[in-house]
N, C-alpha and C. Protein backbone atom coordinates (compact mmCIF):
# COMPACT_ATOMS: atom_id res chain seq x y z
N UNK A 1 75.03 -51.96 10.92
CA UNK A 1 73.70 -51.73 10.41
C UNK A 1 73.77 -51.50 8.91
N UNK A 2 73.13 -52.33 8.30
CA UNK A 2 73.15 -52.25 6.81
C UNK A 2 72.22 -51.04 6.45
N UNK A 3 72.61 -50.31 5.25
CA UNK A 3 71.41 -49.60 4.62
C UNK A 3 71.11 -49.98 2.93
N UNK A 4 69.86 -49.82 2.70
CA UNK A 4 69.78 -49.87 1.91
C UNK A 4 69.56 -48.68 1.13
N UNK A 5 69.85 -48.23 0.20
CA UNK A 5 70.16 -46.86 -0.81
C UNK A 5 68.99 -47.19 -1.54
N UNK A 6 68.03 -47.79 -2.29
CA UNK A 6 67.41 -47.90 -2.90
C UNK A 6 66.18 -48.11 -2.29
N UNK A 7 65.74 -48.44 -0.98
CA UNK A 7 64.88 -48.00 -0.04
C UNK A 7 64.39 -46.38 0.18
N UNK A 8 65.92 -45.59 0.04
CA UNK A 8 65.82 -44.42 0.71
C UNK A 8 64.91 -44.10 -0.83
N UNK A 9 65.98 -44.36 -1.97
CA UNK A 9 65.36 -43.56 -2.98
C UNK A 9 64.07 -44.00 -3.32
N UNK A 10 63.10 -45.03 -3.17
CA UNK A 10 61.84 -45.12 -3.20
C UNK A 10 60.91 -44.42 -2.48
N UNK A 11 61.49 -44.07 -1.22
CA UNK A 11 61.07 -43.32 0.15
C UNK A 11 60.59 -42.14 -0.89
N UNK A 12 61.98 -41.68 -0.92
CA UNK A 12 61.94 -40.15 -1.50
C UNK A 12 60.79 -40.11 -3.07
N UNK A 13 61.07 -41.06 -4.01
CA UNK A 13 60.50 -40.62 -4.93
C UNK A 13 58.84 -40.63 -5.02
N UNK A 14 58.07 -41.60 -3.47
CA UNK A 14 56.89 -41.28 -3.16
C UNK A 14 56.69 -40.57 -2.89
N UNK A 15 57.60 -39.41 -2.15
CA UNK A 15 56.79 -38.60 -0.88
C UNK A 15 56.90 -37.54 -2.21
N UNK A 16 58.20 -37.11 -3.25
CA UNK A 16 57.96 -36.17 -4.23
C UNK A 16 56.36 -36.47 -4.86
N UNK A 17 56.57 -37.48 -5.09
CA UNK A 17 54.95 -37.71 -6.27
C UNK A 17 54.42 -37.30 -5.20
N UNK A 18 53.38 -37.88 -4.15
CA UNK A 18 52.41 -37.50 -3.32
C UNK A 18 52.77 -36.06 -3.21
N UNK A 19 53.43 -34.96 -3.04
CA UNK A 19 53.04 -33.92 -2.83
C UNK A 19 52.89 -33.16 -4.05
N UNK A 20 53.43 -33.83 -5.31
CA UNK A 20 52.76 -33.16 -6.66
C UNK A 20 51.27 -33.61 -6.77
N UNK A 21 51.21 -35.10 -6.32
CA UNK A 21 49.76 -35.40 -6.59
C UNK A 21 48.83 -34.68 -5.88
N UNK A 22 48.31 -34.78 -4.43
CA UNK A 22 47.46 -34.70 -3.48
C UNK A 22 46.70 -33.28 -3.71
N UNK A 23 47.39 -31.96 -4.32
CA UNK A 23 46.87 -30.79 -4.59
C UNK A 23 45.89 -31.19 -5.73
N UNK A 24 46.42 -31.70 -7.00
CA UNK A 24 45.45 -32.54 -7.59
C UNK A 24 43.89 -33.18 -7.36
N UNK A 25 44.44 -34.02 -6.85
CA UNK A 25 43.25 -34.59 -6.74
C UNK A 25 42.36 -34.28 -5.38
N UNK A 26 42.97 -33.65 -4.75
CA UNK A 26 41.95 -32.58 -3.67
C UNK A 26 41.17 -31.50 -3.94
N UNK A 27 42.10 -31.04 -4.62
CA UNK A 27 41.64 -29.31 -4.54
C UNK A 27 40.75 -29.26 -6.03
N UNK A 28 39.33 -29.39 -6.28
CA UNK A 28 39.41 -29.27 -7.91
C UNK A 28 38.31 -28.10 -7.93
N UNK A 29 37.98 -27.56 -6.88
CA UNK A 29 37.35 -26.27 -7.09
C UNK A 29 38.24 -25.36 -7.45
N UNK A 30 37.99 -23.82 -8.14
CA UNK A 30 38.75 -23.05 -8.15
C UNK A 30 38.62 -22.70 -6.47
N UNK A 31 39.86 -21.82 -6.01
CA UNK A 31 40.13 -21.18 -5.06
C UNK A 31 39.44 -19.96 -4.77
N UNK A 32 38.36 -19.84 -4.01
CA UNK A 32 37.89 -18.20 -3.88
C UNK A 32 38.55 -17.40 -3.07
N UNK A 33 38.90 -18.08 -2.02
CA UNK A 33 39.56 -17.48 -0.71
C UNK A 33 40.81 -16.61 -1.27
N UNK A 34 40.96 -15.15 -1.23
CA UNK A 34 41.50 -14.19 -1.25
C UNK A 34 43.00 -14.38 -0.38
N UNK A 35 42.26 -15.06 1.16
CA UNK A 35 43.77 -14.72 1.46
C UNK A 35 44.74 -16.28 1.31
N UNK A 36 43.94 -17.40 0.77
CA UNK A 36 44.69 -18.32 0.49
C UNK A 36 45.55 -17.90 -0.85
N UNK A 37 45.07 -17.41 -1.88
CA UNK A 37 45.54 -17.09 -2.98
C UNK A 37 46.42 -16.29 -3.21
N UNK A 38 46.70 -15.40 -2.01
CA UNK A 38 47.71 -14.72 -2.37
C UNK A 38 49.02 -15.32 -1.40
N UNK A 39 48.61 -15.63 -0.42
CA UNK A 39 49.55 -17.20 -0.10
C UNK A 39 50.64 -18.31 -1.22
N UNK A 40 49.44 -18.45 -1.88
CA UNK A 40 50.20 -19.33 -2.64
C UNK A 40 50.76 -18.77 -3.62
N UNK A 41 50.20 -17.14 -4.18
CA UNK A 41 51.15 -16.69 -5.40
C UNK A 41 52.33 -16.64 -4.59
N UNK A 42 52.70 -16.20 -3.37
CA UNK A 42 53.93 -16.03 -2.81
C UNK A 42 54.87 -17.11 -2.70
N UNK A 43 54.23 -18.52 -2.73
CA UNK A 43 55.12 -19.47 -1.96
C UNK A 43 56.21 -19.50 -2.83
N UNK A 44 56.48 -19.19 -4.38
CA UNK A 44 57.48 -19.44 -5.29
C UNK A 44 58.74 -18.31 -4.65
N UNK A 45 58.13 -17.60 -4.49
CA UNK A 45 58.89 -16.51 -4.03
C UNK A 45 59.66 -16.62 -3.06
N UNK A 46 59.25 -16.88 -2.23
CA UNK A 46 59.61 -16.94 -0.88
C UNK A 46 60.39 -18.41 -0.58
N UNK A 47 59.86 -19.20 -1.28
CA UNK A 47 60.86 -20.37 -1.09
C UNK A 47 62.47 -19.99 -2.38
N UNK A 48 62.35 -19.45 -2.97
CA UNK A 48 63.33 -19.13 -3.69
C UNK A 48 64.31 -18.21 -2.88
N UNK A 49 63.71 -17.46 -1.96
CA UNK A 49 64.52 -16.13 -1.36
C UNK A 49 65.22 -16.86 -0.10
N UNK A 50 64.17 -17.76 0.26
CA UNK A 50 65.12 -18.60 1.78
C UNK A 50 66.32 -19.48 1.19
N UNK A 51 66.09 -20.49 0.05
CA UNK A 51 67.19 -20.98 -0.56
C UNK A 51 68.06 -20.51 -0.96
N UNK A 52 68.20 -18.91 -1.21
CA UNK A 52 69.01 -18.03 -2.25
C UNK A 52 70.18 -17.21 -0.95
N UNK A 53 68.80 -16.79 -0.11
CA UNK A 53 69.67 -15.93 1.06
C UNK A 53 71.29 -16.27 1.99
N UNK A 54 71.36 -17.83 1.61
CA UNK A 54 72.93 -18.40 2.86
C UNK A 54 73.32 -18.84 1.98
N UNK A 55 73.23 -18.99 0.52
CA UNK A 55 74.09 -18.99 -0.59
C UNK A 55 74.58 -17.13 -0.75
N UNK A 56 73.88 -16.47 -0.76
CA UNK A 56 74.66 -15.06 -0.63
C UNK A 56 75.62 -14.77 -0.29
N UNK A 57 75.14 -15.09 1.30
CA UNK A 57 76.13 -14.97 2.70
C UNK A 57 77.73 -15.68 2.29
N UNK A 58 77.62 -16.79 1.71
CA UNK A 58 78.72 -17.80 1.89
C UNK A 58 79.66 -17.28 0.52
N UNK A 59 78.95 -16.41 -0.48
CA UNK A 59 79.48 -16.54 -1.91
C UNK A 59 80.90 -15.62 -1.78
N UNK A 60 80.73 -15.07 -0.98
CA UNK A 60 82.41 -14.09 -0.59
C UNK A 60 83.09 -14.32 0.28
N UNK A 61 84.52 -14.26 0.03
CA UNK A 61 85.30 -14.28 1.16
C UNK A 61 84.81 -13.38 2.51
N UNK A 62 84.47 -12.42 2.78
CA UNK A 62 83.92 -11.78 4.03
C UNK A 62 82.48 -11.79 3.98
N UNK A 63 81.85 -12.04 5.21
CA UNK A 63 80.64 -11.74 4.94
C UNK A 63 79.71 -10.64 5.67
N UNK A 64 81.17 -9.91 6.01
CA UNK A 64 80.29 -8.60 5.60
C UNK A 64 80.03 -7.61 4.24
N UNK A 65 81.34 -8.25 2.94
CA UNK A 65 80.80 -7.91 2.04
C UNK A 65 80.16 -8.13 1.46
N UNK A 66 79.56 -9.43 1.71
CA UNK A 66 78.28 -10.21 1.20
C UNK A 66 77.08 -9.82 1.61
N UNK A 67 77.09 -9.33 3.08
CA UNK A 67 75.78 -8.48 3.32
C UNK A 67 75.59 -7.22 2.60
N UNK A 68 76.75 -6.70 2.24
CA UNK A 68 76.28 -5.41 1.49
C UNK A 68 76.21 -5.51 0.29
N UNK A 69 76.25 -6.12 -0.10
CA UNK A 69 76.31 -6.44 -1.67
C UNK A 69 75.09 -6.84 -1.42
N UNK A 70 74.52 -7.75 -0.59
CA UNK A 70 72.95 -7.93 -0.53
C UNK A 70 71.80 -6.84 -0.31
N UNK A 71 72.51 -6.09 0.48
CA UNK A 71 71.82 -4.34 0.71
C UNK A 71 71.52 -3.27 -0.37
N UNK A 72 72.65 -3.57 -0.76
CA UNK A 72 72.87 -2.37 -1.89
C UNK A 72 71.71 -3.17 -3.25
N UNK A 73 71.51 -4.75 -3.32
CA UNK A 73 70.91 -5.33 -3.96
C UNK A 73 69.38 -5.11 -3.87
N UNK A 74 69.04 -4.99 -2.90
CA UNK A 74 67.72 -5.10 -2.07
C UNK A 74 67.06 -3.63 -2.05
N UNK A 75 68.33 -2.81 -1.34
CA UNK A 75 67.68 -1.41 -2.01
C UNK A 75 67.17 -0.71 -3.70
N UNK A 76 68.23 -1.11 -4.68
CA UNK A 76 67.89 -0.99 -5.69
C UNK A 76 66.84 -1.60 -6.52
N UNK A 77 66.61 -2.77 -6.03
CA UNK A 77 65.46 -3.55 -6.21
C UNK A 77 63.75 -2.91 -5.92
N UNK A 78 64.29 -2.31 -4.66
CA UNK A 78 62.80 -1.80 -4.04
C UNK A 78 62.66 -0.44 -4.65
N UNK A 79 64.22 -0.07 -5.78
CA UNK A 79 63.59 1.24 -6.19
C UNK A 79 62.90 1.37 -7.80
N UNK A 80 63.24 -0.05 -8.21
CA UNK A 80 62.73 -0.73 -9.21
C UNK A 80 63.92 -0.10 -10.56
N UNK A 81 64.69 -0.74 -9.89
CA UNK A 81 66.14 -0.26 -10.96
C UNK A 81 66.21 -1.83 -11.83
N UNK A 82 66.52 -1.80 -13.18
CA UNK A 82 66.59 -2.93 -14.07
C UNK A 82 67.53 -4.25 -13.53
N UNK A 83 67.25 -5.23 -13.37
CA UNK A 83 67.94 -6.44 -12.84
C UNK A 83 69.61 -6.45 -13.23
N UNK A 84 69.73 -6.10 -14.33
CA UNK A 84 71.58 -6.17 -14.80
C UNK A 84 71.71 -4.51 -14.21
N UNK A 85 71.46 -3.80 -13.02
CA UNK A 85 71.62 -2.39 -12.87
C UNK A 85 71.86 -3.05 -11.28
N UNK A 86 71.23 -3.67 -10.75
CA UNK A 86 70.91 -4.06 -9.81
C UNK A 86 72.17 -5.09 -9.32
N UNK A 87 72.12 -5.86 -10.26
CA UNK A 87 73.21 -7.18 -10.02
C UNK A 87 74.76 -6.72 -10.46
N UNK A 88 74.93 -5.49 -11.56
CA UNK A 88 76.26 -4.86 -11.45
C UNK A 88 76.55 -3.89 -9.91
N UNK A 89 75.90 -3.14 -9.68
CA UNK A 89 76.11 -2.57 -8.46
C UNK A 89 76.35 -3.06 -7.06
N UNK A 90 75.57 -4.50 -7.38
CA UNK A 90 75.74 -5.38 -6.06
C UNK A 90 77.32 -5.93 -6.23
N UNK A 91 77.10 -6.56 -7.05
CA UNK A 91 79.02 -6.91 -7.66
C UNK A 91 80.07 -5.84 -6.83
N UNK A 92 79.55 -4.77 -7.64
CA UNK A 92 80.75 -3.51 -7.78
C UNK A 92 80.82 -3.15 -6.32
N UNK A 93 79.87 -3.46 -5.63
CA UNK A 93 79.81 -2.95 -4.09
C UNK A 93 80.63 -4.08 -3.49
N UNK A 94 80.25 -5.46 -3.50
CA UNK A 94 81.30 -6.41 -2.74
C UNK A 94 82.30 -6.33 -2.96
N UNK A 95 83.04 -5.79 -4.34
CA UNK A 95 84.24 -5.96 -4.64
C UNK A 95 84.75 -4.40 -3.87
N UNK A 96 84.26 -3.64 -3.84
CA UNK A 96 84.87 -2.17 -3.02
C UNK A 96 84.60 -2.50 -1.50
N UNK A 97 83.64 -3.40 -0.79
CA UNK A 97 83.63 -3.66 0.61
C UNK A 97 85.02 -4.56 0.84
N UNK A 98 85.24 -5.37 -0.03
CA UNK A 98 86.32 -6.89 -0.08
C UNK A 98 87.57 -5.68 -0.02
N UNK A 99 87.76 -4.70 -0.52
CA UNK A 99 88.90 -3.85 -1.14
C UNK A 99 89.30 -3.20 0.21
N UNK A 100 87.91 -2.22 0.87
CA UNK A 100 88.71 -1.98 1.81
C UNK A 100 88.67 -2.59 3.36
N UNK A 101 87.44 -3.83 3.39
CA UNK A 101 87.96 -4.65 4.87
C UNK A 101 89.33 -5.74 4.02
């Protein structure tokens, strides 16, 4: 079965445009709806955190020190500690979980 590679990449580079376009040229009211809007402030978020989360997991040799390094990340975060406070402690924690499993 032959493929063609330059099929696929036409495939792909429509379906990218059409989903940059279609919000466009659909949507040209502003948005009133409250709970759509806060929907969509989230989607950046949240698609960033699902892509980010099994790159975590995988970034250490154990992954249970990778979960805690994600914990210790997550807690400091929610206590609203500065991002380089946050991302040294997470460090400093995998490397003391890695130390003693």
């Amino acid at each position: 079965m032959s493929h063609n590679i330059y099929i696929y990449i036409l495939v792909m580079a429509g379906v990218t445009y059409l989903i940059r376009l279609l919000p466009l040229t659909l949507i040209r009211k502003e948005i009133k709806n409250n709970y759509i809007k806060s929907f969509l402030y989230y989607v950046p978020f949240v698609t960033l955190a699902v892509m980010t989360f099994p790159a975590i997991l995988d970034a250490t040799a154990n992954r249970w020190a990778a979960l805690g390094g994600f914990i210790v990340a997550v807690l400091l975060a929610f206590r609203g500690q500065s991002l380089f406070k946050v991302s040294l402690l997470a460090c400093l924690s995998v490397f003391v979980i890695e130390l003693i499993i």
